[in-house]
C-alpha atoms as a PDB file:
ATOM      1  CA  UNK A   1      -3.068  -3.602  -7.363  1.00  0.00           C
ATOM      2  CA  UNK A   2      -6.044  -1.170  -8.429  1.00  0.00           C
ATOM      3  CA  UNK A   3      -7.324  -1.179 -11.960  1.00  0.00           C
ATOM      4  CA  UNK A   4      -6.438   1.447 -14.333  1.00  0.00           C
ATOM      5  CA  UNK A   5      -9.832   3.107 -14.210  1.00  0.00           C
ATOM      6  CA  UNK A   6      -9.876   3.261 -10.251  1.00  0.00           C
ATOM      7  CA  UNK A   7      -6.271   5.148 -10.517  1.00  0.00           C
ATOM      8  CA  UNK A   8      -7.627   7.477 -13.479  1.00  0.00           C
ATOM      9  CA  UNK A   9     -10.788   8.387 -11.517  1.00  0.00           C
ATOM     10  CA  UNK A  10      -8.863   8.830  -8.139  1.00  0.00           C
ATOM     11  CA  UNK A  11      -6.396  11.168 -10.309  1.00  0.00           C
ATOM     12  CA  UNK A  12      -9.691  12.905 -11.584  1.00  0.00           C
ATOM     13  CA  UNK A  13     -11.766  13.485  -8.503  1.00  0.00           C
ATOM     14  CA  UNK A  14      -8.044  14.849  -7.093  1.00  0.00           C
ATOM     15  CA  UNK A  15      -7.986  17.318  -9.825  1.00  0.00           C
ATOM     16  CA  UNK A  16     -11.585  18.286  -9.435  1.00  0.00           C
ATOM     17  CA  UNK A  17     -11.453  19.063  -5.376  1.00  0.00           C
ATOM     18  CA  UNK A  18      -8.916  21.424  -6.616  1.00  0.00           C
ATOM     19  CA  UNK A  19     -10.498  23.349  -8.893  1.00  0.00           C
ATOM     20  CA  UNK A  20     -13.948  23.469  -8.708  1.00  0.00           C
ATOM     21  CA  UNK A  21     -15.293  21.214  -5.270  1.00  0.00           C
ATOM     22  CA  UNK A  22     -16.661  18.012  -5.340  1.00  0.00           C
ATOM     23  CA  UNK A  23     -19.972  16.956  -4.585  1.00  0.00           C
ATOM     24  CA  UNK A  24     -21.198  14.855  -1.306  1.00  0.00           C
ATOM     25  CA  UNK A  25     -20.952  11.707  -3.480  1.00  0.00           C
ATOM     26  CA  UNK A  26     -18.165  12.498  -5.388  1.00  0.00           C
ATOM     27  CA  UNK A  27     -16.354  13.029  -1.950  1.00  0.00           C
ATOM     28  CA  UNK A  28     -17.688   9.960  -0.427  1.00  0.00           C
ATOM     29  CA  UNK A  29     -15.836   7.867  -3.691  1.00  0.00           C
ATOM     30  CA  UNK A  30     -12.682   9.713  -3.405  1.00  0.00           C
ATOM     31  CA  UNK A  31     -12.386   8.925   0.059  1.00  0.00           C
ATOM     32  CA  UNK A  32     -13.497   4.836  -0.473  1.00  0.00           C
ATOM     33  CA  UNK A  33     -11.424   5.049  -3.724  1.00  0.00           C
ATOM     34  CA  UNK A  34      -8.048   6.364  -1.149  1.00  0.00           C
ATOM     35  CA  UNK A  35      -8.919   4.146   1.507  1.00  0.00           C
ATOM     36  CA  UNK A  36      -8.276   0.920  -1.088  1.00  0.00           C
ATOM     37  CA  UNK A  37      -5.245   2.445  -2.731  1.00  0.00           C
ATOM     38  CA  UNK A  38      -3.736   2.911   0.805  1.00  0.00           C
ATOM     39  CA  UNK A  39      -4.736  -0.536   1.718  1.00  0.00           C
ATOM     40  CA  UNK A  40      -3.307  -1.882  -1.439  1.00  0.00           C
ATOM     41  CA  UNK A  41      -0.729  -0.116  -1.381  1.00  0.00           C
ATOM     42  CA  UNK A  42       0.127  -1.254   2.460  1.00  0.00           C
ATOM     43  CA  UNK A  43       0.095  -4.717   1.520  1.00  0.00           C
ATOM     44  CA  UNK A  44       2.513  -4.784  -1.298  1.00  0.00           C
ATOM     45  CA  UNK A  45       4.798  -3.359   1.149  1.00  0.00           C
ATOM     46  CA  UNK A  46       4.202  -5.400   3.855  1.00  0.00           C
ATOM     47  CA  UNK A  47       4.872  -8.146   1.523  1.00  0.00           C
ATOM     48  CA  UNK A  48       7.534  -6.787  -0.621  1.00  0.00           C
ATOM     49  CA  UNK A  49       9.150  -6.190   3.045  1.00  0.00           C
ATOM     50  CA  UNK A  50       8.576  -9.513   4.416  1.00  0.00           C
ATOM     51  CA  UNK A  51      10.483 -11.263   1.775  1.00  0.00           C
ATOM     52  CA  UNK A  52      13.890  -8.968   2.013  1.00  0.00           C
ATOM     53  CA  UNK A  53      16.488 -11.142   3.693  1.00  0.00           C
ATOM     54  CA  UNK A  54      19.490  -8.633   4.999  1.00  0.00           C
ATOM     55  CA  UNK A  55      22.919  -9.440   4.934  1.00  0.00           C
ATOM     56  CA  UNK A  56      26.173  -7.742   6.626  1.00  0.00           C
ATOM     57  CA  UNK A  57      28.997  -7.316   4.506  1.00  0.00           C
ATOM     58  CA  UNK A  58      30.607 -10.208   6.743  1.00  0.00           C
ATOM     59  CA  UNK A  59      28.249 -12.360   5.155  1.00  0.00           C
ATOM     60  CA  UNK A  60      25.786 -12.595   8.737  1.00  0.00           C
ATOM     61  CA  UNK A  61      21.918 -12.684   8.184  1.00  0.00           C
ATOM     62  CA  UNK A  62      21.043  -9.509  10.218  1.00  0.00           C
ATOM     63  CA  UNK A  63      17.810  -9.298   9.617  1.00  0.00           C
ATOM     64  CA  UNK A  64      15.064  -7.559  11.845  1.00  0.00           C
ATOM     65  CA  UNK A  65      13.454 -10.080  14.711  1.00  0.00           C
ATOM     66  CA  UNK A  66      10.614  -8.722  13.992  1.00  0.00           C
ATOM     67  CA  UNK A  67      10.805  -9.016   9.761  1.00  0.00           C
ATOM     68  CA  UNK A  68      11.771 -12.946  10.484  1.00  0.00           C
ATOM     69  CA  UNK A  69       8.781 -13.141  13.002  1.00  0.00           C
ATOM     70  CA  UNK A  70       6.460 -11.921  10.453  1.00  0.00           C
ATOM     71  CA  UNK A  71       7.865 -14.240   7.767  1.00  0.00           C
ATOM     72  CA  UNK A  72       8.091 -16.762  10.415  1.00  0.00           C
ATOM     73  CA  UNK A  73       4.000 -16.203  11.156  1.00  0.00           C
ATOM     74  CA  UNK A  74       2.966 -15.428   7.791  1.00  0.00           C
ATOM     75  CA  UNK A  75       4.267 -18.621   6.747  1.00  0.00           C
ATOM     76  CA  UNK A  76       2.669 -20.729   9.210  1.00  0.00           C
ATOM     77  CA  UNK A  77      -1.005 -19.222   8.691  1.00  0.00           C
END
């Protein structure tokens, strides 16, 4: 998860490129500063994903091949 202050500024320079512009650097850090949110961000989900067992009201694990692959692979590595 990204600090506070790295979610703050992110919220800032977003602000700022709609009002006024933002500088070469300032664009540079926004752009660095998405890039880890998103890949933050992807890996909670992939994770959060990965552990989600799904079951039919019959009572039948139906979960996605490819979900029990990953979990499969994941816990092997």
């Amino acid at each position: 998860m990204l600090s506070k202050e790295k979610l703050e500024r992110i919220n800032e320079l977003s602000k700022k490129s709609k009002t006024i512009g933002l500088s070469i650097e300032e664009a540079k850090q926004q752009s660095a500063l998405r890039k880890e949110y998103l890949e933050t961000f992807r890996s909670t989900m992939r994770d959060t994903i990965e552990s989600v067992k799904v079951i039919d009201p019959s009572g039948n694990d139906v979960t996605p091949l490819k979900v029990q692959q990953a979990k499969k692979d994941k816990f092997l590595n």
